[in-house]
Protein backbone atom coordinates (compact mmCIF):
# COMPACT_ATOMS: atom_id res chain seq x y z
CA UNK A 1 17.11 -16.70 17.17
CA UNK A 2 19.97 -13.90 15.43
CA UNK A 3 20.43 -11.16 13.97
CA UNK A 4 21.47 -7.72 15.51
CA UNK A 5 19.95 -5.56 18.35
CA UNK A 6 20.24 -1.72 19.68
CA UNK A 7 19.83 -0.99 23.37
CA UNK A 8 19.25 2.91 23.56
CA UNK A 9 19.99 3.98 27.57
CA UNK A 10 21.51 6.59 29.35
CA UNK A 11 22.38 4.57 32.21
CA UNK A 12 25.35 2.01 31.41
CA UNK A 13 23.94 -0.53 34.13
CA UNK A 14 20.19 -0.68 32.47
CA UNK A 15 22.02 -1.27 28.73
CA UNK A 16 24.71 -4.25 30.64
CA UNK A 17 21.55 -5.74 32.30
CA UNK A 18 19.76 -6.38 28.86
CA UNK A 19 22.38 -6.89 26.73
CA UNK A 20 23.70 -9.94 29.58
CA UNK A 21 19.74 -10.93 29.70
CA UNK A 22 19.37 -11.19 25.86
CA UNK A 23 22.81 -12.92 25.36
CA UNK A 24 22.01 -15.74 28.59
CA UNK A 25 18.58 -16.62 26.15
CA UNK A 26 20.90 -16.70 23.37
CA UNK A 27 18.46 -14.31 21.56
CA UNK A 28 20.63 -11.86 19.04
CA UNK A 29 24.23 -12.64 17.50
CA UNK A 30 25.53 -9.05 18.01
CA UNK A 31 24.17 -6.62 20.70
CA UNK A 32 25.42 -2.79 20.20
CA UNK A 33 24.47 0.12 22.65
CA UNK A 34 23.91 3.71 22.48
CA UNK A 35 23.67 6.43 24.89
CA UNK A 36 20.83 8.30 23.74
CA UNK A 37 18.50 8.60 20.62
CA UNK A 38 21.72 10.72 18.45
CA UNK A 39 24.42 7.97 19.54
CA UNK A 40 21.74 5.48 17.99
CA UNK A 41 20.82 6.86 15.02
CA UNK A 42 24.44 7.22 13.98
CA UNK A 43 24.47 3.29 14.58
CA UNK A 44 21.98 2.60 12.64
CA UNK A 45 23.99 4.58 9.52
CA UNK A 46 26.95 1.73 10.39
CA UNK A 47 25.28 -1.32 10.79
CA UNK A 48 21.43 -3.31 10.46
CA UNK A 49 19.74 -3.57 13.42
CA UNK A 50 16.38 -6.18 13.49
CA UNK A 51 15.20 -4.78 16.59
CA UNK A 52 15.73 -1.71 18.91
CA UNK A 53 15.17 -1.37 23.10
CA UNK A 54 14.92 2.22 23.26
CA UNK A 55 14.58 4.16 26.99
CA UNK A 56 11.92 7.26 26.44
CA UNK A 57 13.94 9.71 28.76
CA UNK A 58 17.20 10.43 27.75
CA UNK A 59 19.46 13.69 27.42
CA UNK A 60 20.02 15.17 23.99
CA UNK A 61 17.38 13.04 21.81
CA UNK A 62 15.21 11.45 23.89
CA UNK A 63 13.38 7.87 22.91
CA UNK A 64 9.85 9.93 21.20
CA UNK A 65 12.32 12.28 18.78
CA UNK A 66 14.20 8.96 18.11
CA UNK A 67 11.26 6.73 17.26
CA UNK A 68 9.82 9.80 15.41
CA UNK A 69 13.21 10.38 13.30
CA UNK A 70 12.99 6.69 12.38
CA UNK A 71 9.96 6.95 10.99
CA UNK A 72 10.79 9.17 8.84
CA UNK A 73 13.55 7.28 7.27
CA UNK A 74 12.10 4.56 4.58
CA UNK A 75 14.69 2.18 5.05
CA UNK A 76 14.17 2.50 8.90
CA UNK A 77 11.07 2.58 9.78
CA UNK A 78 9.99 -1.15 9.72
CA UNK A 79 12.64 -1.76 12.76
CA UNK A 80 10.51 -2.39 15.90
CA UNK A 81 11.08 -0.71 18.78
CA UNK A 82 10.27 -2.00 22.54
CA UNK A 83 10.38 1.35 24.87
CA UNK A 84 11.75 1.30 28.64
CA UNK A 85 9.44 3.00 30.58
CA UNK A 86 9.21 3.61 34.32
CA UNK A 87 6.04 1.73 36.46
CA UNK A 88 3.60 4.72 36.79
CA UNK A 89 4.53 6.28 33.48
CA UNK A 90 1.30 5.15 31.88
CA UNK A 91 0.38 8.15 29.60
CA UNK A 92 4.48 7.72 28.36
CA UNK A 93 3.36 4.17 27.56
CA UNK A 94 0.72 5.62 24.91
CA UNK A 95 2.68 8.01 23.89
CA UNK A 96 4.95 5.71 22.50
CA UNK A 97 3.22 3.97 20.88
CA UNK A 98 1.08 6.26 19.38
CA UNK A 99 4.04 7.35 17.89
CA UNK A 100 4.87 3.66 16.64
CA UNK A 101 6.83 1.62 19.55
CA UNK A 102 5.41 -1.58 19.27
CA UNK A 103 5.77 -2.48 22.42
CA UNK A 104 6.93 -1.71 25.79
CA UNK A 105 8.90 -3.09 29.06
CA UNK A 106 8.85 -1.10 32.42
CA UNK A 107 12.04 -0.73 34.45
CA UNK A 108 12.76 -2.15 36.22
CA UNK A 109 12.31 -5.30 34.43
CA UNK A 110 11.72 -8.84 34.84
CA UNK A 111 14.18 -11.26 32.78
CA UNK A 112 11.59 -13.51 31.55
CA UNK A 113 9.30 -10.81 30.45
CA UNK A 114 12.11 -8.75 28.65
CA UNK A 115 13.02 -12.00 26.76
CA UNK A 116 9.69 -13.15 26.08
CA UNK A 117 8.71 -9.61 24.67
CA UNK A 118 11.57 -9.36 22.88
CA UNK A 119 10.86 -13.11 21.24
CA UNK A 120 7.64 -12.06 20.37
CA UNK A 121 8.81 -9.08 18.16
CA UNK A 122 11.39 -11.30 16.59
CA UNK A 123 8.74 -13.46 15.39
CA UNK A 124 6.80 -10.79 14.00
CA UNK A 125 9.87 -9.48 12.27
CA UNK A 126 10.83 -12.59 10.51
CA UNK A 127 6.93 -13.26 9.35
CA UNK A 128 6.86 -9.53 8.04
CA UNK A 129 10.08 -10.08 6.12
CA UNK A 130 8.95 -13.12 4.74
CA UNK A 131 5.51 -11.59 3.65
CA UNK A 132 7.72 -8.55 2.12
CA UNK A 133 10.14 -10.86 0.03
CA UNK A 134 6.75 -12.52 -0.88
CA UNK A 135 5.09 -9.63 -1.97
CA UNK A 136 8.23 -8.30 -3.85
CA UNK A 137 8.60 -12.08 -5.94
CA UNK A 138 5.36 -11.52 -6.54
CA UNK A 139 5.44 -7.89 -8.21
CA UNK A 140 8.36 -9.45 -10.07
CA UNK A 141 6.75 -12.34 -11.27
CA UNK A 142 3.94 -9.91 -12.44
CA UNK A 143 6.20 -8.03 -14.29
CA UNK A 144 8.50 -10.74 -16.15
CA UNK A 145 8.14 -13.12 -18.77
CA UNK A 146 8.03 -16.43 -17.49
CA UNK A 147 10.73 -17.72 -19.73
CA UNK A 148 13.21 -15.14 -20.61
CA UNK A 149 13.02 -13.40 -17.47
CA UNK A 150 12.81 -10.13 -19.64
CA UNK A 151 10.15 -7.75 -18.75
CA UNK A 152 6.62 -8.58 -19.97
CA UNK A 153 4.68 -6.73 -22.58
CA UNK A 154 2.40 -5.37 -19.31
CA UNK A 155 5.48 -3.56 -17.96
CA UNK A 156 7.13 -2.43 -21.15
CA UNK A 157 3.87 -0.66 -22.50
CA UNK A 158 3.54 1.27 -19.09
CA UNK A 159 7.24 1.97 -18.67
CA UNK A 160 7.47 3.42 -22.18
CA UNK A 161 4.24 5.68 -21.39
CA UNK A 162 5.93 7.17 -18.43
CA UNK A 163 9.61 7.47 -20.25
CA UNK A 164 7.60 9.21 -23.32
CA UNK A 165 6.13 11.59 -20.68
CA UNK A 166 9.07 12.48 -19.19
CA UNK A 167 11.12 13.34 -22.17
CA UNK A 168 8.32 15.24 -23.92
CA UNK A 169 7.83 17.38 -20.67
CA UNK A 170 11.38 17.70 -19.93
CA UNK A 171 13.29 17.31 -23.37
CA UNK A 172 15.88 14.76 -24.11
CA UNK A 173 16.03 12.04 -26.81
CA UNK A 174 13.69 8.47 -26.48
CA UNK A 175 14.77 5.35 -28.84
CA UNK A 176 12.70 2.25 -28.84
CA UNK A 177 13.76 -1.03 -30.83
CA UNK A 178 11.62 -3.61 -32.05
CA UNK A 179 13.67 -7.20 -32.73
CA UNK A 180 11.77 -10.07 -34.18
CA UNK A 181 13.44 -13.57 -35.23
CA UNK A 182 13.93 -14.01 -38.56
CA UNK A 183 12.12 -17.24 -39.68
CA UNK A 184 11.65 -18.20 -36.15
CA UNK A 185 8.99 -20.96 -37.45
CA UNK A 186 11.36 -22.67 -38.92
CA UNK A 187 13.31 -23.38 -35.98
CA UNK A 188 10.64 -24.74 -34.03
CA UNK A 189 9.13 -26.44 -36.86
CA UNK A 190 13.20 -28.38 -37.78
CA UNK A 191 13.95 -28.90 -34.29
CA UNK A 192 11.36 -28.32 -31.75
CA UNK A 193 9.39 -26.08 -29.54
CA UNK A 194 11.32 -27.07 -26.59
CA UNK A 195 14.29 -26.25 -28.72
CA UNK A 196 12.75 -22.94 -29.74
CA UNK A 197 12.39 -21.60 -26.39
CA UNK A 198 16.18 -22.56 -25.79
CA UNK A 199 16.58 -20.38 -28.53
CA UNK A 200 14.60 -17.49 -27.02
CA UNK A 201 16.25 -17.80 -23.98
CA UNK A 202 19.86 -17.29 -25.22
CA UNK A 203 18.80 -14.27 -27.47
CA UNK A 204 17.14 -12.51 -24.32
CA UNK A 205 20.49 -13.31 -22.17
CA UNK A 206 22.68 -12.01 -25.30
CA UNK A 207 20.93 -8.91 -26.21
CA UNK A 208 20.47 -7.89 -21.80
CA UNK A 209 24.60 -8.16 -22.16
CA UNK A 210 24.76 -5.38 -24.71
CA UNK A 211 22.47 -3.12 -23.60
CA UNK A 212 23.24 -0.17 -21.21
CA UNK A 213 22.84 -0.19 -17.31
CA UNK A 214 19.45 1.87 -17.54
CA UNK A 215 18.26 0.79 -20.73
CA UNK A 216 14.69 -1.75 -20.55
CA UNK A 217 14.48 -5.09 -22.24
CA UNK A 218 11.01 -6.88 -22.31
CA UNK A 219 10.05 -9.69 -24.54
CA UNK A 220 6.83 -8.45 -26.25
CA UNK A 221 5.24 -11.02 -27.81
CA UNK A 222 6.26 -14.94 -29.58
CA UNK A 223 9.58 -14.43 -31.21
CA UNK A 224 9.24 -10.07 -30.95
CA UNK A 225 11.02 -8.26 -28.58
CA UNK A 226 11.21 -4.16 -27.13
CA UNK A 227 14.28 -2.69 -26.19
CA UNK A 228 14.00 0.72 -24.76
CA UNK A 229 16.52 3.16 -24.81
CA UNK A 230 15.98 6.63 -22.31
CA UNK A 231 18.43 9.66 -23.36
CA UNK A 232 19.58 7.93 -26.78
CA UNK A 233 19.33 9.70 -29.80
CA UNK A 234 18.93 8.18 -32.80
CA UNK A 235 23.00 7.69 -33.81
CA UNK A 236 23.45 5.77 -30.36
CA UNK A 237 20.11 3.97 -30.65
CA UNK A 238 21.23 2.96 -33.96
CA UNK A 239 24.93 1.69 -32.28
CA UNK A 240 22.85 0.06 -29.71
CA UNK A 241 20.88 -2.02 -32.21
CA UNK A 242 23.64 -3.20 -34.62
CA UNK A 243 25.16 -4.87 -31.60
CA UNK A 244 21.75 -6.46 -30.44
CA UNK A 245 22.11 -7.78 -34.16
CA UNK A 246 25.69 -9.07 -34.26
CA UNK A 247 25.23 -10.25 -31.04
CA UNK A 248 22.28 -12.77 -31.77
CA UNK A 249 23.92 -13.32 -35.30
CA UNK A 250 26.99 -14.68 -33.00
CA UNK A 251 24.89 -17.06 -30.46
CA UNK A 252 26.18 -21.08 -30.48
CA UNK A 253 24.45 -23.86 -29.72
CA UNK A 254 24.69 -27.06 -28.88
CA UNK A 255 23.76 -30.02 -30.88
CA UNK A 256 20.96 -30.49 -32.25
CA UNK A 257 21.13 -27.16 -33.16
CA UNK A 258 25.07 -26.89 -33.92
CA UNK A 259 24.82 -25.76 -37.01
CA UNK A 260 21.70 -23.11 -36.25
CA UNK A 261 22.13 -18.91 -37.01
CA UNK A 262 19.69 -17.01 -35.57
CA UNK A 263 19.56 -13.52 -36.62
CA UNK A 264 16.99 -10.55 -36.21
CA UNK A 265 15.58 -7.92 -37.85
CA UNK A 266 15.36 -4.76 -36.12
CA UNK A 267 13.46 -1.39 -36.42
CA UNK A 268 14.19 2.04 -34.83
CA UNK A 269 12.18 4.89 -33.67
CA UNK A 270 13.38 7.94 -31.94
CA UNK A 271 11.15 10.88 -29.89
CA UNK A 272 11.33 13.41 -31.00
CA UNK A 273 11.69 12.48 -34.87
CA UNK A 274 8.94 12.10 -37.02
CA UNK A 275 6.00 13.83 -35.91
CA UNK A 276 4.81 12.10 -33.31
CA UNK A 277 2.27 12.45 -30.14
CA UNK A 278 2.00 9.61 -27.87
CA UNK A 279 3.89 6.32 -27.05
CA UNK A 280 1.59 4.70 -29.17
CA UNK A 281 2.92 6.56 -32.27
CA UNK A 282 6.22 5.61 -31.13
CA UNK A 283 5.54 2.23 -31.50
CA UNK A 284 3.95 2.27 -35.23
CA UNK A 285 7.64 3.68 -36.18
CA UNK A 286 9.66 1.30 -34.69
CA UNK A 287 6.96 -1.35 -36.19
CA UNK A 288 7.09 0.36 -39.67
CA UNK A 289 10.86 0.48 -39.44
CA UNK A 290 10.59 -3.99 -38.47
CA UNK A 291 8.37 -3.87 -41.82
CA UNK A 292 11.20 -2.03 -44.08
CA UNK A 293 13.79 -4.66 -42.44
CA UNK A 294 12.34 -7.67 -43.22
CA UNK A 295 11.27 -6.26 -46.83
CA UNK A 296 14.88 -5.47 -47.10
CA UNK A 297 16.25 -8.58 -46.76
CA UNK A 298 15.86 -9.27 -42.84
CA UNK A 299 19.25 -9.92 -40.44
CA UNK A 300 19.66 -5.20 -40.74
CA UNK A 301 18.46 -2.54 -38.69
CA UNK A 302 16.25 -0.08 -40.42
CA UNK A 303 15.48 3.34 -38.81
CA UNK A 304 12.71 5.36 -39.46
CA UNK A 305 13.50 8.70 -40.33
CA UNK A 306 11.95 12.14 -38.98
């Protein structure tokens, strides 16, 4: 086993007798100790602790304001904690865990029960972290595009509903950019659809490079893609856009396709501009605003105007 553990006592012989029983089984890498529930909680602000032993009786913050204070604290919360309780103190027993100890070891203890209850937890720690990192691929893999790793259509629509929310309730500027590849058939149709996606793939990496730190990519559809652009007015959005375009317009490959230039056409929309009403009005700008671009000549940025 490894990983880090917090012994919460008040005496300094109970916290030496489980830290030397834990270390003999070989059961954490690090073992750190606090007085009582205030000395721990600072620990836990220093360093991550997999699982706490936690005495109930202590001075200043006893072990039920402790286990109550970390569940109140998101990012501490999921720690188990195993509470020392005396023989007869049954109704201290359910307490605790009514107030979310998972489980508990009376004092004084036996070694081979303190490490086999302590094993226990482990194991339901690292199955709960697994099923959490599962769970969170999973929302992520929900969410993407399978081959640019850009957000999917799914995600874009519903983020740009809440961001078009938000800035009509609060005020502020929204820009969304629609990008399509000019004469993207023709690419797959010279050199290939495996080549094609190659092609996709770089554009999505290049254009995720210029945007900023807050700003949304998604691929929306074939060769079409959304950029949206929270708290940029049109003049930025419009920045923003010309260096998706020179960007893509400067992409390289490799032969076959050494000689390739992709470029894009790209169509602007800013809330508020144009009358407008929902996110779906949004998006017929930007669209109408693709339509002038390609009309125009294609490889330009087109806004349309309020």
């Amino acid at each position: 086993m490894s990983g880090n553990i917090l012994i919460i006592d008040d005496s300094a012989a109970v916290r030496g007798q489980i830290v030397q029983t834990l270390r003999n089984a070989g059961t954490f890498d690090r073992y750190f100790e606090a007085q009582d529930g205030i000395e721990g909680f600072k620990t836990l602000t220093a360093v991550r602790v997999d699982l706490i032993i936690c005495d109930l009786e202590m001075p200043r913050m006893d072990g039920f304001k402790f286990i109550s204070l970390l569940g109140s604290r998101e990012h501490l919360r999921d720690i188990p904690v195993i509470m020392l309780t005396g023989r007869e103190d049954q109704d201290l027993k359910i307490k605790g865990l009514e107030q979310g100890a998972v489980d508990y070891v009376t004092k004084p203890f036996d070694a081979g029960e303190l490490v086999a209850r302590v094993r226990v937890q482990q194991k339901i720690k690292a199955l709960q972290d697994e099923l959490r990192r599962s769970n969170e691929m999973l929302k992520e893999l929900s969410n993407t595009d399978y081959l640019t790793h850009l957000y999917n259509r799914r995600f874009i629509m519903d983020a740009l509903e809440n961001e078009f929310q938000r800035i009509r309730r609060k005020g502020g500027h929204l820009s969304l950019i629609i990008a399509d590849i000019d004469h993207f058939k023709r690419v797959n149709d010279t050199y290939g659809h495996q080549q094609g996606d190659m092609v996709l793939v770089e554009l999505a990496r290049v254009t995720k490079e210029e945007l900023r730190r807050y700003d949304i990519a998604a691929r929306y559809g074939g060769e079409e893609f959304l950029f949206l652009l929270p708290e940029a007015a049109v003049e930025e959005a419009h920045v923003v856009a010309e260096r998706l375009r020179a960007a893509v317009e400067g992409m390289r490959f490799a032969p076959p396709m050494g000689d390739l230039v992709v470029t894009i056409s790209l169509g602007l929309a800013t809330y508020p501009g144009k009358p407008m009403d929902s996110a779906d009005e949004l998006i017929r700008a930007a669209d109408a605003a693709l339509y002038l671009a390609k009309e125009r000549g294609r490889n330009r940025t087109e806004v349309m105007a309020g």
